[in-house]
N, C-alpha and C. Protein backbone atom coordinates (compact mmCIF):
# COMPACT_ATOMS: atom_id res chain seq x y z
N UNK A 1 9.72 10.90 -8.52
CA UNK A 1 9.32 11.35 -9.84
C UNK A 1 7.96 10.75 -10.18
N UNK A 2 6.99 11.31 -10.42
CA UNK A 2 5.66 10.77 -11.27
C UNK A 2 5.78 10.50 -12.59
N UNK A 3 5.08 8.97 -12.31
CA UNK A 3 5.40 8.40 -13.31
C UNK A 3 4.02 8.14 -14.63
N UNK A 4 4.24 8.94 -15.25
CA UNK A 4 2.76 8.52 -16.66
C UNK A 4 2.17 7.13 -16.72
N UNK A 5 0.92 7.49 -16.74
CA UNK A 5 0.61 6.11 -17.23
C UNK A 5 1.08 5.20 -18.20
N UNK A 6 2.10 5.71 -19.28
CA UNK A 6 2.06 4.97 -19.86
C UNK A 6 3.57 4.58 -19.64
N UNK A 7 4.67 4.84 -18.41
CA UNK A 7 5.51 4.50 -17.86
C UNK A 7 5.71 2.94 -17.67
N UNK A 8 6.58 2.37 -18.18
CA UNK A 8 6.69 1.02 -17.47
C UNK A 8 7.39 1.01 -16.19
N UNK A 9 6.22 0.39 -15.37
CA UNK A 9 6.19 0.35 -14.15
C UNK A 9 7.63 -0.72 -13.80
N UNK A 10 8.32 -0.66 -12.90
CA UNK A 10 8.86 -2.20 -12.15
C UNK A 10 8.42 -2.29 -10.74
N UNK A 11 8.22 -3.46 -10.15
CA UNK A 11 8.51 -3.38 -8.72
C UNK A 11 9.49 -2.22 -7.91
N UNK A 12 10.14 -1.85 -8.14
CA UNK A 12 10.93 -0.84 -7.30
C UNK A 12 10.81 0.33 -7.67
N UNK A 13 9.84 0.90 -8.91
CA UNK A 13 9.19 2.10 -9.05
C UNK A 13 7.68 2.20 -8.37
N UNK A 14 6.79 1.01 -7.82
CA UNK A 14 5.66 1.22 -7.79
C UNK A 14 5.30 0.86 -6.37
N UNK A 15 4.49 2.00 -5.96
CA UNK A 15 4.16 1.83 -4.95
C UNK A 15 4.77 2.31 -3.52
N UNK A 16 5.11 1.61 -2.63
CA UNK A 16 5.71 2.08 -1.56
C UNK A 16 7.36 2.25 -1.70
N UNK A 17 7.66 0.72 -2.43
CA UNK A 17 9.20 0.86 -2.47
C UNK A 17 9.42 2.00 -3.57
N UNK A 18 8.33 2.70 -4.32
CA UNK A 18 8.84 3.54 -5.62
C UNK A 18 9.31 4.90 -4.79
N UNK A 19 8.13 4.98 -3.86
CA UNK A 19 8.63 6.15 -2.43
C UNK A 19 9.56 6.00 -1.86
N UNK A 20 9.73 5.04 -1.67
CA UNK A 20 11.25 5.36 -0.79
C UNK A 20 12.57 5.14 -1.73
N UNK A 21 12.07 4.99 -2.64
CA UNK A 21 13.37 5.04 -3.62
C UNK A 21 13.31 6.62 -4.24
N UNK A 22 12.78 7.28 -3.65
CA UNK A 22 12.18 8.41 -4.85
C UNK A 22 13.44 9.53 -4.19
N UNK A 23 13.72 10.03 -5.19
CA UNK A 23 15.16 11.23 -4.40
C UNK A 23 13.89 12.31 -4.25
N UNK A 24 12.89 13.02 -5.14
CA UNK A 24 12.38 13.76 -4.65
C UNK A 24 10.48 13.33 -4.56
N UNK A 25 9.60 14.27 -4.01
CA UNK A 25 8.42 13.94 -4.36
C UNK A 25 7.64 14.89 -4.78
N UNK A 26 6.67 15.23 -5.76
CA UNK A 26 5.41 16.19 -5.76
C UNK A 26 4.05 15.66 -5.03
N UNK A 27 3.13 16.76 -4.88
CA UNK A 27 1.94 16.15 -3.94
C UNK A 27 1.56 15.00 -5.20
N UNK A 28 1.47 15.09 -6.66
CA UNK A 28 0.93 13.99 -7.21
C UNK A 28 1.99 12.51 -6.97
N UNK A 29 3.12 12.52 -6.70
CA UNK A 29 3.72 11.27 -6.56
C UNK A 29 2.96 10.59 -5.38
N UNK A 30 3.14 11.35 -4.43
CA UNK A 30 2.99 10.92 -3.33
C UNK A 30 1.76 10.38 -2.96
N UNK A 31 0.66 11.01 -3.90
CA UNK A 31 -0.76 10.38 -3.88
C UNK A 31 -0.47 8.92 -5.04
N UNK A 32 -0.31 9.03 -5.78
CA UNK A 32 -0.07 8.09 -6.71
C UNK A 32 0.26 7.13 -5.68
N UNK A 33 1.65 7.20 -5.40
CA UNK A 33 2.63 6.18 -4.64
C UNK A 33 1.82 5.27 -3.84
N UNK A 34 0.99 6.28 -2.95
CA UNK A 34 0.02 6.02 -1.70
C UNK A 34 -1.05 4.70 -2.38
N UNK A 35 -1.55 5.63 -3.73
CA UNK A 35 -2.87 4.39 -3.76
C UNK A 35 -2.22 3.63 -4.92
N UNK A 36 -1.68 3.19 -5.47
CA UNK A 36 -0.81 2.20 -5.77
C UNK A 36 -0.09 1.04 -4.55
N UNK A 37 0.15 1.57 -3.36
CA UNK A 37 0.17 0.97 -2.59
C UNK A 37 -0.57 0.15 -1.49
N UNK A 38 -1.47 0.94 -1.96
CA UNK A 38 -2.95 0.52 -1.26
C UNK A 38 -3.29 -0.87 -2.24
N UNK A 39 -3.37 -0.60 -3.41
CA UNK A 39 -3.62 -1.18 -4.92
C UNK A 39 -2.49 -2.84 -4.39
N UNK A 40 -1.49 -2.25 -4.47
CA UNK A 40 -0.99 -3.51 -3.99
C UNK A 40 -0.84 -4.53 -3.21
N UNK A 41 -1.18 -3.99 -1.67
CA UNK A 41 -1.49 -4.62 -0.89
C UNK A 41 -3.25 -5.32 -0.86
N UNK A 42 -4.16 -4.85 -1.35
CA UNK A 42 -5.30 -5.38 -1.94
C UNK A 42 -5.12 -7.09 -2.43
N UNK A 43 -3.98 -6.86 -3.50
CA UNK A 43 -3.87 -7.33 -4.59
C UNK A 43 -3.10 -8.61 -3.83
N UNK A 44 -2.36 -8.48 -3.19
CA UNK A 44 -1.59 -9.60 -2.47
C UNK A 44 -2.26 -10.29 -1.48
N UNK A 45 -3.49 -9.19 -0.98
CA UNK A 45 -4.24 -10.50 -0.25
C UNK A 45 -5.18 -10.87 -0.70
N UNK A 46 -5.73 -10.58 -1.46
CA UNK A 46 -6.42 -11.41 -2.67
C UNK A 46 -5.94 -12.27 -3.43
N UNK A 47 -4.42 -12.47 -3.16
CA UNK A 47 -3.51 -13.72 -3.49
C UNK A 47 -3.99 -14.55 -3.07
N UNK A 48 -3.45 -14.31 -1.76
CA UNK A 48 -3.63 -14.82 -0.69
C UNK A 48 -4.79 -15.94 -0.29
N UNK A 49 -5.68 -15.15 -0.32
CA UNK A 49 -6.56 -15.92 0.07
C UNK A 49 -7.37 -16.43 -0.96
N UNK A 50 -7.17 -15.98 -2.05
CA UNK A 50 -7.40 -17.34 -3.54
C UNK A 50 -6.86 -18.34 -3.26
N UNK A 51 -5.26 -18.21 -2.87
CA UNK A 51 -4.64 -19.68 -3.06
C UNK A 51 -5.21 -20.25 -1.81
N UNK A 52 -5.05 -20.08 -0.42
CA UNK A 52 -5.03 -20.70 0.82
C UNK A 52 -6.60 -20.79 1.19
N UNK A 53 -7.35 -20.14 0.40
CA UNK A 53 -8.67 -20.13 1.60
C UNK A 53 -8.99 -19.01 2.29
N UNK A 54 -10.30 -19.49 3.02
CA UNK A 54 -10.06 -18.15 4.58
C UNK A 54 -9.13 -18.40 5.27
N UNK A 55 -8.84 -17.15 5.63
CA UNK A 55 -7.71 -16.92 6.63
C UNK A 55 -8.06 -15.72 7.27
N UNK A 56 -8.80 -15.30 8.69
CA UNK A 56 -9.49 -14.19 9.23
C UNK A 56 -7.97 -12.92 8.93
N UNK A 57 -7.15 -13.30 9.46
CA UNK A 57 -6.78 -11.93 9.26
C UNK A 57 -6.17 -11.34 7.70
N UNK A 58 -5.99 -12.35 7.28
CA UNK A 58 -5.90 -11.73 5.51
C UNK A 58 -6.99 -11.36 5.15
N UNK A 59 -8.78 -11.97 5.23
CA UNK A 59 -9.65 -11.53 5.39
C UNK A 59 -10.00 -10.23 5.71
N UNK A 60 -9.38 -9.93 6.97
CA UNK A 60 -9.98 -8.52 7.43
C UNK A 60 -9.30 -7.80 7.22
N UNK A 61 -7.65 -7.90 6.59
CA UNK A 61 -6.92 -6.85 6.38
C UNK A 61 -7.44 -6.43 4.85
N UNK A 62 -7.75 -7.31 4.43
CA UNK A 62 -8.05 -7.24 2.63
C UNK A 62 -9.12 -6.41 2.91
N UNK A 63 -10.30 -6.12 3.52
CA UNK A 63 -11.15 -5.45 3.75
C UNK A 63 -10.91 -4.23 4.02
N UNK A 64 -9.95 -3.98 4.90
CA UNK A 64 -9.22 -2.75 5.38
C UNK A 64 -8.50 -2.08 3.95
N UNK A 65 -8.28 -2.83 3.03
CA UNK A 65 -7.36 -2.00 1.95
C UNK A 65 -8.10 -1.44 1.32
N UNK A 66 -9.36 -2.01 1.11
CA UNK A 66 -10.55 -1.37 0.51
C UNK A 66 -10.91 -0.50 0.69
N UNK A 67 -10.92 0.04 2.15
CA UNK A 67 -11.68 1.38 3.23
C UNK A 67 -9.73 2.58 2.84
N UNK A 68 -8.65 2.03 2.88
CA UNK A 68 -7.67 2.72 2.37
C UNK A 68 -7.90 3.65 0.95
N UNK A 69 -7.84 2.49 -0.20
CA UNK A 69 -8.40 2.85 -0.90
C UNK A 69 -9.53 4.06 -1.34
N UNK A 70 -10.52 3.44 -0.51
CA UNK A 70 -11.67 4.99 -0.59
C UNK A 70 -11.40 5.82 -0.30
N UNK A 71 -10.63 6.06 1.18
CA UNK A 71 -10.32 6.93 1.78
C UNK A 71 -8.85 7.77 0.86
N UNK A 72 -8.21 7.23 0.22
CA UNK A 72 -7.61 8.14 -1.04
C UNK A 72 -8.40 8.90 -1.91
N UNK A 73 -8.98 8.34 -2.66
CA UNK A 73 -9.33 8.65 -3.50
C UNK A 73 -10.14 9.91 -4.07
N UNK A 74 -10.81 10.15 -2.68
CA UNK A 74 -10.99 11.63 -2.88
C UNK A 74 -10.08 13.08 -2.80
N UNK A 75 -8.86 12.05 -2.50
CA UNK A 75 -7.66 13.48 -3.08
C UNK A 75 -7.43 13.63 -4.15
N UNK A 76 -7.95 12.54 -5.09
CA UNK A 76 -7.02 12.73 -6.54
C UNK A 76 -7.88 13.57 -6.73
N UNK A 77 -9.16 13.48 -6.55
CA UNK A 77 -9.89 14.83 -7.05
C UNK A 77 -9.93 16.12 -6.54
N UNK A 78 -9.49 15.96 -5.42
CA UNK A 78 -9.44 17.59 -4.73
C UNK A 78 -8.31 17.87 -5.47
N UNK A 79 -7.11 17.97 -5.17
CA UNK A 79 -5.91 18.07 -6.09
C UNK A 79 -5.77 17.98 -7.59
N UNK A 80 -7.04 17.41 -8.25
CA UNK A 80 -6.88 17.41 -9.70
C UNK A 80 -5.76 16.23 -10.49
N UNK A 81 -6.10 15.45 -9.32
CA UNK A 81 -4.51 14.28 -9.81
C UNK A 81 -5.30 13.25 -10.38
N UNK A 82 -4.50 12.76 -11.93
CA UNK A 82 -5.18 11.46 -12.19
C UNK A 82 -5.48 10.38 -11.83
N UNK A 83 -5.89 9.28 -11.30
CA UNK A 83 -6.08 7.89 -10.42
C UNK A 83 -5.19 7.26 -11.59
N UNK A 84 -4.67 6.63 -10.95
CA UNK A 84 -3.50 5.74 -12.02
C UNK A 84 -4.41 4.29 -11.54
N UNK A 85 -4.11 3.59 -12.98
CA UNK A 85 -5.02 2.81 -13.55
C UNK A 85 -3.99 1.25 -12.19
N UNK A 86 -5.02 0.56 -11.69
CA UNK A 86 -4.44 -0.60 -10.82
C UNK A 86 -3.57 -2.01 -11.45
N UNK A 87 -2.22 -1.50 -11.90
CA UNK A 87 -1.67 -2.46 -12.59
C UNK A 87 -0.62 -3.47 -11.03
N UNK A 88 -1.18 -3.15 -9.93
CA UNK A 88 -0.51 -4.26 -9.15
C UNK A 88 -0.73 -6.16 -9.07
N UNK A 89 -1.47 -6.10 -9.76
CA UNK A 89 -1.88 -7.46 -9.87
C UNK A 89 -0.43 -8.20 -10.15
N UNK A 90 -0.13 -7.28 -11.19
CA UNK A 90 1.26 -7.76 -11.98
C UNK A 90 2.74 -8.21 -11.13
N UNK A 91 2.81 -7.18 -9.91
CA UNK A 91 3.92 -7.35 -9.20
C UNK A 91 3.67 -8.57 -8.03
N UNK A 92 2.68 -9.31 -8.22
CA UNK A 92 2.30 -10.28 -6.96
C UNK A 92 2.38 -11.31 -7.28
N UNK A 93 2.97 -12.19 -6.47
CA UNK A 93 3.61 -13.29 -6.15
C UNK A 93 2.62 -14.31 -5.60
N UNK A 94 2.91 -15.37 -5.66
CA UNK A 94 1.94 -16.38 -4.77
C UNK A 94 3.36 -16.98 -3.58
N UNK A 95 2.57 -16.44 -2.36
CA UNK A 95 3.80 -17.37 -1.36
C UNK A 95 3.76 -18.48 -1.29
N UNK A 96 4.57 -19.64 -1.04
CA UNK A 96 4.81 -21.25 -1.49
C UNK A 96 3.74 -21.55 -0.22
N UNK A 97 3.68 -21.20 1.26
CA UNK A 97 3.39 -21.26 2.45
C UNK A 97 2.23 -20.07 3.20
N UNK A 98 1.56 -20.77 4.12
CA UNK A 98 0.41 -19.63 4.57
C UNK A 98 1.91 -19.08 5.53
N UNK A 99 3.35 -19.40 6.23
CA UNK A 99 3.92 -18.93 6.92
C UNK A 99 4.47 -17.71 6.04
N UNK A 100 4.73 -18.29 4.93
CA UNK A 100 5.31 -16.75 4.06
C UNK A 100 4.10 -15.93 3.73
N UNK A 101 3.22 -16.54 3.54
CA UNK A 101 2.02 -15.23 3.46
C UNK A 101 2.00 -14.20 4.54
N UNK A 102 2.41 -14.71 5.48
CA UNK A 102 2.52 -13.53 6.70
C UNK A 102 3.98 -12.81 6.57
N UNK A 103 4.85 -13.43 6.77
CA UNK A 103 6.14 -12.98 6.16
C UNK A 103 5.76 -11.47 4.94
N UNK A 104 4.87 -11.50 3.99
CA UNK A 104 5.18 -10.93 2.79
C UNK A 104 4.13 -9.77 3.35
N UNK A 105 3.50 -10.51 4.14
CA UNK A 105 2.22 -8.80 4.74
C UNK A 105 3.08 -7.72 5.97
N UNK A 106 4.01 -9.03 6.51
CA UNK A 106 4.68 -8.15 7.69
C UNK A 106 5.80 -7.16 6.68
N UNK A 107 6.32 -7.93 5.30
CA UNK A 107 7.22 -7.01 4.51
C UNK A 107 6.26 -5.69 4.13
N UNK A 108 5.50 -5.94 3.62
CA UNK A 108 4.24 -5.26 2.98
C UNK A 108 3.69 -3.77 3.96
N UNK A 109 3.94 -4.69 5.39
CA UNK A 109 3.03 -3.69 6.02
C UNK A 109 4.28 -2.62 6.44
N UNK A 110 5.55 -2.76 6.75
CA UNK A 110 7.13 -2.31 7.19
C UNK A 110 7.21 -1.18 6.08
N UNK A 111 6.86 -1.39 4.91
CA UNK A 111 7.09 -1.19 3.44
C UNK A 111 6.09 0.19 3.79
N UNK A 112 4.73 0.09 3.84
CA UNK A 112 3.85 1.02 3.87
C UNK A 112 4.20 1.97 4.64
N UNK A 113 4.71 1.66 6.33
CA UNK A 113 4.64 2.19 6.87
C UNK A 113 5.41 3.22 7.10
N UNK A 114 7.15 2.87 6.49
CA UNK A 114 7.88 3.92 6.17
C UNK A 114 7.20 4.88 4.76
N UNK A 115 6.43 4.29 3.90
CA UNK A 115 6.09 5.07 2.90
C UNK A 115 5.49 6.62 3.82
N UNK A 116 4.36 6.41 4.75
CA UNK A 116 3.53 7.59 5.12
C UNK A 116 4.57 8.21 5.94
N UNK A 117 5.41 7.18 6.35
CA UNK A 117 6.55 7.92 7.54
C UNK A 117 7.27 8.99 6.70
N UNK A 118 7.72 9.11 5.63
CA UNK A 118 8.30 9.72 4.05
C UNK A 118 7.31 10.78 4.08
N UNK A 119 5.98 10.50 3.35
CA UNK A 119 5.61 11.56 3.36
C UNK A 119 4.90 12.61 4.67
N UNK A 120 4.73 12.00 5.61
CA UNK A 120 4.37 13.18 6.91
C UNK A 120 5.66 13.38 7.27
N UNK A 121 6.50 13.59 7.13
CA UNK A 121 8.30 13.95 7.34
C UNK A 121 7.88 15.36 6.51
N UNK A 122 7.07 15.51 5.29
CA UNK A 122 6.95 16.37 4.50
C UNK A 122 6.08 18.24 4.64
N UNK A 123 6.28 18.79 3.91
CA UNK A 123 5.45 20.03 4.16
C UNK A 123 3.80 19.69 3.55
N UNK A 124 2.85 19.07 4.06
CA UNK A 124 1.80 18.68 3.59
C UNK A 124 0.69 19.15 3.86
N UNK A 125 -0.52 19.63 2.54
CA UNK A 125 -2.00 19.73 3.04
C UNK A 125 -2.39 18.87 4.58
N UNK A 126 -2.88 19.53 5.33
CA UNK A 126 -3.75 18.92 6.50
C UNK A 126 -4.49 18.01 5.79
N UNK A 127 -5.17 18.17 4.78
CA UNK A 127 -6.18 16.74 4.57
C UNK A 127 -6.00 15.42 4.57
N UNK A 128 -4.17 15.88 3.36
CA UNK A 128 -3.35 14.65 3.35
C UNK A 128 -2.73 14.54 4.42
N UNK A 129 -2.24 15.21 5.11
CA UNK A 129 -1.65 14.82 6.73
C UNK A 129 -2.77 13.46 7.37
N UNK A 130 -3.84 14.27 7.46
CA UNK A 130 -4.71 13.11 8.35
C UNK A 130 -5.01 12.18 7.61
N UNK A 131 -5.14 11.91 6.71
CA UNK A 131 -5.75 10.17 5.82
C UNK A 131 -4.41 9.54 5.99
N UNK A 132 -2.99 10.46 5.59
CA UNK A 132 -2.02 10.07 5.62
C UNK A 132 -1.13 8.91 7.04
N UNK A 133 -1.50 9.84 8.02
CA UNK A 133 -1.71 9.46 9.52
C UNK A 133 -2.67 8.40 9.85
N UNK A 134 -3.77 8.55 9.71
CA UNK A 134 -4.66 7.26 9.86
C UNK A 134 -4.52 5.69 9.11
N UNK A 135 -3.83 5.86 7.95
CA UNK A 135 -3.37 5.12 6.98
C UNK A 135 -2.24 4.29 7.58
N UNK A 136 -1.29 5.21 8.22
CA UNK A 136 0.12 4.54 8.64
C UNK A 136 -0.24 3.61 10.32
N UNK A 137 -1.51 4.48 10.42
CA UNK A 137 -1.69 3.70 11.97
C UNK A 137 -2.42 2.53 11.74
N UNK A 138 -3.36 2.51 10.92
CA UNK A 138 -3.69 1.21 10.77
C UNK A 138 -2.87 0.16 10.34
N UNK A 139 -1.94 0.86 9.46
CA UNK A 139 -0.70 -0.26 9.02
C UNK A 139 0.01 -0.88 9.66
N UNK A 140 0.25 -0.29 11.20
CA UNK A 140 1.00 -0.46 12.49
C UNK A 140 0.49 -1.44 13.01
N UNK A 141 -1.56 -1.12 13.13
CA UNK A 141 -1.92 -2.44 13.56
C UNK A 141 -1.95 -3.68 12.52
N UNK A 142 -1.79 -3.34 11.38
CA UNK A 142 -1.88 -4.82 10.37
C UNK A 142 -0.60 -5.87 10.56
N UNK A 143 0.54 -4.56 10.71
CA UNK A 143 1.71 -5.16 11.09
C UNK A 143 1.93 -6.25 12.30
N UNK A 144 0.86 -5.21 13.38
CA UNK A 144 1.24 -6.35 14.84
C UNK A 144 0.55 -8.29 14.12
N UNK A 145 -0.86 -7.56 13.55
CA UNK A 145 -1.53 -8.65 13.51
C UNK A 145 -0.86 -10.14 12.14
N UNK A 146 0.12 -9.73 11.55
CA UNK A 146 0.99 -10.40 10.88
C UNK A 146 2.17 -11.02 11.62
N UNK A 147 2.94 -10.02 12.49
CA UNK A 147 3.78 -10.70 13.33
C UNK A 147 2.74 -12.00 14.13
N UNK A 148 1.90 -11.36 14.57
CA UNK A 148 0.96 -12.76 16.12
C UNK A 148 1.08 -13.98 15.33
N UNK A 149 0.39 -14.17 13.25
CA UNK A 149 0.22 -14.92 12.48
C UNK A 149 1.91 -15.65 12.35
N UNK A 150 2.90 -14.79 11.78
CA UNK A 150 3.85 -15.24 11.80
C UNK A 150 4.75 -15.86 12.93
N UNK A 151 4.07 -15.45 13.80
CA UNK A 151 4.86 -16.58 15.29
C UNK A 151 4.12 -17.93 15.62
N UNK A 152 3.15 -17.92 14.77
CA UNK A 152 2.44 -19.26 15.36
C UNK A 152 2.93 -20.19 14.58
């Protein structure tokens, strides 16, 4: 279900888990969902690495959410969909440990990745097919590069 801006959001409406909780989707949820999720994962490693410091791969993944990000955003306008305003700051946590910081990116990245898995399951524009696709593959690699962090 798409949710209005002026919807109160929870953690389990926003973002990736709001997708996979969602019984149905329109192309605007699903964009929403997408960069809200993007929005969030931003937002958590910018936790991240406020509290702890550098850390190269929170570093370069945080960079990567950015290039996500862009790379949405020109659907809301092809489609005519509103950009929902970035209230993920709100749902983020500070992990006690740099070991749970990886922990919460490997949740994070599991989280995303069934999200695009949800929607390319779907009858979708080619445009969104491919950002959609490129999106979930990079997430695949953010994922490996969280597990390598989380085993050390």
């Amino acid at each position: 279900m798409f949710y209005p801006y002026f919807y109160r959001q929870t953690p389990e409406t926003y973002g990736a888990k709001g997708a996979l909780n969602a019984a149905s989707l329109t192309l605007p949820d699903i964009l929403t969902y997408a960069l809200q999720d993007e929005y969030l994962a931003q937002a958590r490693y910018n936790r991240i690495l406020g509290t702890y410091g550098y850390i190269r791969t929170f570093a370069r993944i945080q960079e990567a959410e950015l290039r996500h990000i862009s790379a949405l955003l020109p659907l809301f306008q092809q489609y005519q969909v509103p950009v929902p305003q970035d209230i993920s700051p709100q749902f983020v946590t500070t992990p006690p440990t740099i070991k749970d910081a990886y922990a919460a990116g490997v949740e994070g990245e599991i989280e995303n990745i069934g999200m695009y898995e949800k929607f390319l399951a779907l009858d979708l524009p080619n445009d969104l097919r491919v950002v959609f696709t490129r999106l979930r593959d990079a997430s695949v690699n953010h994922l490996a590069s969280f597990e390598r962090g989380l085993a050390r």
